[in-house]
Structures are given as structure tokens and as C-alpha cells.
Protein backbone atom coordinates (compact mmCIF):
# COMPACT_ATOMS: atom_id res chain seq x y z
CA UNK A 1 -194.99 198.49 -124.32
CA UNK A 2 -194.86 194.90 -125.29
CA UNK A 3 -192.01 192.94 -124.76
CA UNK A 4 -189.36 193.43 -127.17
CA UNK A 5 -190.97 196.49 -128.96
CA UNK A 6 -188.01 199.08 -129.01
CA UNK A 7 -188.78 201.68 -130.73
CA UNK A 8 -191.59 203.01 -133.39
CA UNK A 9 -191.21 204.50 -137.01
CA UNK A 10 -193.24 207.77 -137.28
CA UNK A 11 -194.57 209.02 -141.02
CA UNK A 12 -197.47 209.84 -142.44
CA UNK A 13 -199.35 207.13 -144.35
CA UNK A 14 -198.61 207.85 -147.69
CA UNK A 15 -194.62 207.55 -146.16
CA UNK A 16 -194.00 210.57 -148.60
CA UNK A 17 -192.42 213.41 -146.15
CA UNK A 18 -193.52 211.77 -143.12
CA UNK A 19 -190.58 213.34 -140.95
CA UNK A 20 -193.14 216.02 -140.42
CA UNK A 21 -194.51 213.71 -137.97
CA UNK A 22 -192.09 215.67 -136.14
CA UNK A 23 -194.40 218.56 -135.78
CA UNK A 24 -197.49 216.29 -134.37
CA UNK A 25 -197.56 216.68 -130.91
CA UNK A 26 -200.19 214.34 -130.20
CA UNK A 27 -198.01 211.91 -132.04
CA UNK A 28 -194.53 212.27 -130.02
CA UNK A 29 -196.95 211.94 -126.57
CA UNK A 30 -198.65 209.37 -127.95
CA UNK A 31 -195.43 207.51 -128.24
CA UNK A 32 -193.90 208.72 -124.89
CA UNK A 33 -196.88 207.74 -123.05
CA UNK A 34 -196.85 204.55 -124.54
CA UNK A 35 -193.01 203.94 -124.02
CA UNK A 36 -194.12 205.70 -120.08
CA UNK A 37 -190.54 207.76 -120.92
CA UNK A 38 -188.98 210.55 -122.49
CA UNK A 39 -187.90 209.67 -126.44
CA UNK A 40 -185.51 210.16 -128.64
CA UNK A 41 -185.58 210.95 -132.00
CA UNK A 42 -183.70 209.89 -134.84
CA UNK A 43 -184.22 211.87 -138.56
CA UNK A 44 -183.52 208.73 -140.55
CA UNK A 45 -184.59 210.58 -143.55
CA UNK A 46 -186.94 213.43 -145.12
CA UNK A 47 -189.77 210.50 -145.06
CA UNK A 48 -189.68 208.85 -141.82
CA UNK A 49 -188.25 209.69 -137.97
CA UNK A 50 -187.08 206.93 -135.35
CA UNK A 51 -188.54 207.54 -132.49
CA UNK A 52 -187.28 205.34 -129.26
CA UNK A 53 -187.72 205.66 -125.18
CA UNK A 54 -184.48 207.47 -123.70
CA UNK A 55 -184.11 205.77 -120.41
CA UNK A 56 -182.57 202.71 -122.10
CA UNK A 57 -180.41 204.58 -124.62
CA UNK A 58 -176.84 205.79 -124.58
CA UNK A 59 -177.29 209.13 -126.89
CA UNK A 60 -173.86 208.68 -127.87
CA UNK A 61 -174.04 205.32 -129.27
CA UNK A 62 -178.34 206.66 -131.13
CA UNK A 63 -175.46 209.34 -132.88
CA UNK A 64 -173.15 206.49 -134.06
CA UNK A 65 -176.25 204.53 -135.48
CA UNK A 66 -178.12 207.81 -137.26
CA UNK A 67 -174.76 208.56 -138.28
CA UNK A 68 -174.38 204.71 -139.82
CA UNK A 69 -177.95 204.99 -141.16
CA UNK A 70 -177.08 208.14 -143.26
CA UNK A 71 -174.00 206.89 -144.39
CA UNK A 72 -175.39 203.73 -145.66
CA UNK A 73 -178.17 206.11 -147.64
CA UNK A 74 -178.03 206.03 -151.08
CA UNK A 75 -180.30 208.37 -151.93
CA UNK A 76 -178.86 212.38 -150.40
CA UNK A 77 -181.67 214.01 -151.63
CA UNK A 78 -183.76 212.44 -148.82
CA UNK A 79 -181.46 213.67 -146.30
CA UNK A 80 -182.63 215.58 -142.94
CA UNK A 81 -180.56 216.20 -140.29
CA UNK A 82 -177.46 214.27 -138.26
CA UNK A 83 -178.38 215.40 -134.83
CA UNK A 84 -179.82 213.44 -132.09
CA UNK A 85 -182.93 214.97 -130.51
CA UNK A 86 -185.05 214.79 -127.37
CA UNK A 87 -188.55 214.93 -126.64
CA UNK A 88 -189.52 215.31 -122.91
CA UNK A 89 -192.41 214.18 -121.62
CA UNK A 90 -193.34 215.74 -119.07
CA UNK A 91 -193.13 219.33 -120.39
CA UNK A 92 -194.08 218.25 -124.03
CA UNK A 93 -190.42 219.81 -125.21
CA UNK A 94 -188.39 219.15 -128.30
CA UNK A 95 -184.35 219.67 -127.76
CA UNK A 96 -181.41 219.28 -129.68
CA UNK A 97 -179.30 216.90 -127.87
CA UNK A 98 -175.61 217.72 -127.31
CA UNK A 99 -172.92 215.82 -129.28
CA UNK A 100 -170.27 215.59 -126.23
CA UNK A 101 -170.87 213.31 -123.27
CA UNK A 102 -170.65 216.32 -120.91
CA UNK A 103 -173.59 218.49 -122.77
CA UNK A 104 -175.52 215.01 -122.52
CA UNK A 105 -175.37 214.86 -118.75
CA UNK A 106 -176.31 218.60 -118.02
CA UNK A 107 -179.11 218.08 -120.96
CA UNK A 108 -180.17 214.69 -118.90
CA UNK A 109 -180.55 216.70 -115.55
């Protein structure tokens, strides 16, 4: 990736519901392959998902910032989900991730 690019926004390109971007598969290994990691995945709302490489992420703290982001929301009706998830890239699998640091590190093995 270039230097400094973090992580990518994925939608659709009317931005309307674009958190079905979640179901593209060619999308999330697009974005692994380009990150050369595993992702995850942040439901920032019902329109778009953040979508960032793993290696370099603490899950716990990705929780405290979705959990900021959908605080800060003023609009509820665009909510999705407060969980954390995982794509891995070498099997092509979506998980949940697991809110205590212990589930994390058996969910990292």
C-alpha cells in the first residue's frame, strides 16, 4: 500500500447501503491483497464499512473507536452492528472477533 494509506472505506457508489460491500468477496480480497494482510472490519454504519489490515491493529482499541464512532452518530436509524470483525485472507473467512483480550489471542492463532 502506499505510505500512509491505513485503511479503505468500502460502499457502493451511490453510498446508499453500501455496508453490503460486506457480502463482496472480491471486494474484502481485493483489499487484503492490497494491504498483503488479514483485515478488519469496522460497521461504521448501514452505508459504509471500515475496512483496515490487522497486523498493525490492537482489536481492542478498533472496539473503542467503532464504539466512539457510533456514539458520536446522530442519526440511529443508520445503525449496524458494534462488533469488531475479521476477514482472513488466506482462507477467504469472515469471523466475529471476540470482545475479551483472551478470545482475541485464541481467535489470532
Amino acid at each position: 500500500p502506499p505510505s500512509g494509506e491505513q485503511f479503505h472505506v468500502l460502499s457502493n457508489e451511490a453510498s446508499f447501503y453500501g455496508a453490503a460491500a460486506l457480502l463482496y468477496s472480491k471486494q474484502l480480497r481485493a483489499a487484503a491483497e492490497y494491504f498483503e494482510d488479514d483485515l478488519f472490519i469496522l460497521p461504521s454504519s448501514v452505508h459504509e464499512l471500515i475496512v483496515l489490515p490487522a497486523s498493525a491493529r490492537d482489536p481492542m482499541e478498533l472496539e473503542r473507536v467503532l464504539s466512539n464512532v457510533l456514539s458520536d452518530s446522530d442519526q440511529p436509524e443508520n445503525f449496524l452492528s458494534d462488533h469488531l470483525y475479521r476477514y482472513l485472507r488466506s482462507s477467504q473467512e469472515f469471523i466475529s472477533v471476540p470482545h475479551s483480550p483472551a478470545e482475541n489471542q485464541r481467535a489470532s492463532d
